[in-house]
C-alpha atoms as a PDB file:
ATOM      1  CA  UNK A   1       3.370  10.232   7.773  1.00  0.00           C
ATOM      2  CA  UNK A   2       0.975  12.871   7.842  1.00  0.00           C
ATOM      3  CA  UNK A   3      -3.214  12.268   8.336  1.00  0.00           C
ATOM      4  CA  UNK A   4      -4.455  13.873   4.774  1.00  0.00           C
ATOM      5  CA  UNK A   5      -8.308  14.098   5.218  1.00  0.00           C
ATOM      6  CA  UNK A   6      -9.508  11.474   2.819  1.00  0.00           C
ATOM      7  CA  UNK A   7      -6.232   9.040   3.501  1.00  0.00           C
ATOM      8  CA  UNK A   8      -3.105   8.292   1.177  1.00  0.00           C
ATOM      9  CA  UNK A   9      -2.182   6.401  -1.235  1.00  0.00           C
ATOM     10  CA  UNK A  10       1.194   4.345  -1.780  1.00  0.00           C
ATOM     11  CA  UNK A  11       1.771   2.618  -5.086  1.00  0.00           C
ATOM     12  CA  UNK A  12       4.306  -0.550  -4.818  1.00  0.00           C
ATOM     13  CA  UNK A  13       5.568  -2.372  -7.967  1.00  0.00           C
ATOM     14  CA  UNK A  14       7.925  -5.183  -8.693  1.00  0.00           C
ATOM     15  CA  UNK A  15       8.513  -7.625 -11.807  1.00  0.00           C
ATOM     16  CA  UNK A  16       8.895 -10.112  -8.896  1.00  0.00           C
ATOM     17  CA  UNK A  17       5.965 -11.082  -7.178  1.00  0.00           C
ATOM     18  CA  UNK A  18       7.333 -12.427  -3.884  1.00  0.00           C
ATOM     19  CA  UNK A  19       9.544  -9.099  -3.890  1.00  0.00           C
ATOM     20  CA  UNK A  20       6.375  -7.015  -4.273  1.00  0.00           C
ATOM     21  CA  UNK A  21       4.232  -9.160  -1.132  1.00  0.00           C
ATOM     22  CA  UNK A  22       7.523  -8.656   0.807  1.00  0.00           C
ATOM     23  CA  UNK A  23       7.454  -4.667  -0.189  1.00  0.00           C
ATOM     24  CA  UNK A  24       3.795  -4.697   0.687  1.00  0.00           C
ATOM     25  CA  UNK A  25       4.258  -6.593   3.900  1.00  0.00           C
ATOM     26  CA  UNK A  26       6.850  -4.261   4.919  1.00  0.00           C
ATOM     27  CA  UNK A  27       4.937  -1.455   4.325  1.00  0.00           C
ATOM     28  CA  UNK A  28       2.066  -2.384   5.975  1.00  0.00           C
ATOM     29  CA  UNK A  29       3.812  -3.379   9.168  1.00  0.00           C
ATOM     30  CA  UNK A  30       5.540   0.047   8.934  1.00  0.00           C
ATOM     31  CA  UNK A  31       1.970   1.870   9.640  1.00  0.00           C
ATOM     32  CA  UNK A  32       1.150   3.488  13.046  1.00  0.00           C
ATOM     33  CA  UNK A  33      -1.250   1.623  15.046  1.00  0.00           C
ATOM     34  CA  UNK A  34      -3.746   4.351  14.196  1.00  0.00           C
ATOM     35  CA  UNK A  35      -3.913   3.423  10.166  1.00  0.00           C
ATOM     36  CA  UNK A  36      -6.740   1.832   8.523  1.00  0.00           C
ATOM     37  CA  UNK A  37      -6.201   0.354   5.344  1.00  0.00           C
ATOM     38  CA  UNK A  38      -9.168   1.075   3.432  1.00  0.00           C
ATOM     39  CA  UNK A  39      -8.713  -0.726  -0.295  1.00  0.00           C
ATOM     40  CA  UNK A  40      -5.871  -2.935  -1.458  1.00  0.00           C
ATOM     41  CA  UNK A  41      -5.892  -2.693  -5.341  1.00  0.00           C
ATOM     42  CA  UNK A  42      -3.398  -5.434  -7.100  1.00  0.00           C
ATOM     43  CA  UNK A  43      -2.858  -4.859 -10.997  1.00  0.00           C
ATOM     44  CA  UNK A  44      -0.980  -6.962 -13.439  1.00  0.00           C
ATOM     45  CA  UNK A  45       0.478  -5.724 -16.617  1.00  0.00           C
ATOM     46  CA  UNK A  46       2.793  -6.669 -19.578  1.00  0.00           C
ATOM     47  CA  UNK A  47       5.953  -4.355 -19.881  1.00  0.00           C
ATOM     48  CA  UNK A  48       7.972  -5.558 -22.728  1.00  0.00           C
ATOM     49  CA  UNK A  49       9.515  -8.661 -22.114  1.00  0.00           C
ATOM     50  CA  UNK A  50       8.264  -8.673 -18.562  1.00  0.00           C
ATOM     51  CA  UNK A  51       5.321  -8.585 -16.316  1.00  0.00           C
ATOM     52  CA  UNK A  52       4.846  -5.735 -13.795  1.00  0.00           C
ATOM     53  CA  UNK A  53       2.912  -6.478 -10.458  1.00  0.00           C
ATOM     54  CA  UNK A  54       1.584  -3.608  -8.657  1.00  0.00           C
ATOM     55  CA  UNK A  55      -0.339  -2.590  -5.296  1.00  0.00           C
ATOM     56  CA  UNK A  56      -1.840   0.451  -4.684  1.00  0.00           C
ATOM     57  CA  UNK A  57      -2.934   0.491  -0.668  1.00  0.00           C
ATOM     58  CA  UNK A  58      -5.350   3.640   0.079  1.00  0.00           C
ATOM     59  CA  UNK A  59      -5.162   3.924   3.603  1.00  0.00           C
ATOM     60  CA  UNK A  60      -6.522   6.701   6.626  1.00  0.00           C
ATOM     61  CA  UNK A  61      -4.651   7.855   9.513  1.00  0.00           C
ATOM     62  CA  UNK A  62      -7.584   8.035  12.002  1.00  0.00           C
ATOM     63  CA  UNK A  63      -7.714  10.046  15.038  1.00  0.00           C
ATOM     64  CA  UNK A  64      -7.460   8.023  18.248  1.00  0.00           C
ATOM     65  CA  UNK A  65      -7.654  10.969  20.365  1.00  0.00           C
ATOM     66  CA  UNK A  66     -11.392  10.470  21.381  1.00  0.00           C
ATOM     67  CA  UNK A  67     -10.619   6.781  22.413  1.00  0.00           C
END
């Protein structure tokens, strides 16, 4: 992961919502001790016959260097 000056975003989807809180879960234990998650955006929408659950999770690598 690389420290982009205003943060990055990852966008996590699933039709399954207990797959996508396991994806998110995942990801967020995944992050260096150094990230800040800064919004958590959930969305809902219809995709045909199914339902699409998404997270977008802006987060900031910050520098602990002055500590």
């Amino acid at each position: 992961m690389s420290s982009a000056p205003h943060g990055q975003v990852r966008l996590l989807n699933s039709t399954d919502p207990e797959l996508l809180q396991q994806r998110v879960n995942d990801f967020l234990e995944q992050l260096p001790e150094n990230a800040a998650v800064i919004t958590l955006t959930h969305a809902v929408a219809p995709a045909g016959a199914h339902t699409v659950y998404s997270v977008v999770i802006h987060y900031k690598l910050l520098d602990t260097s002055d500590w």
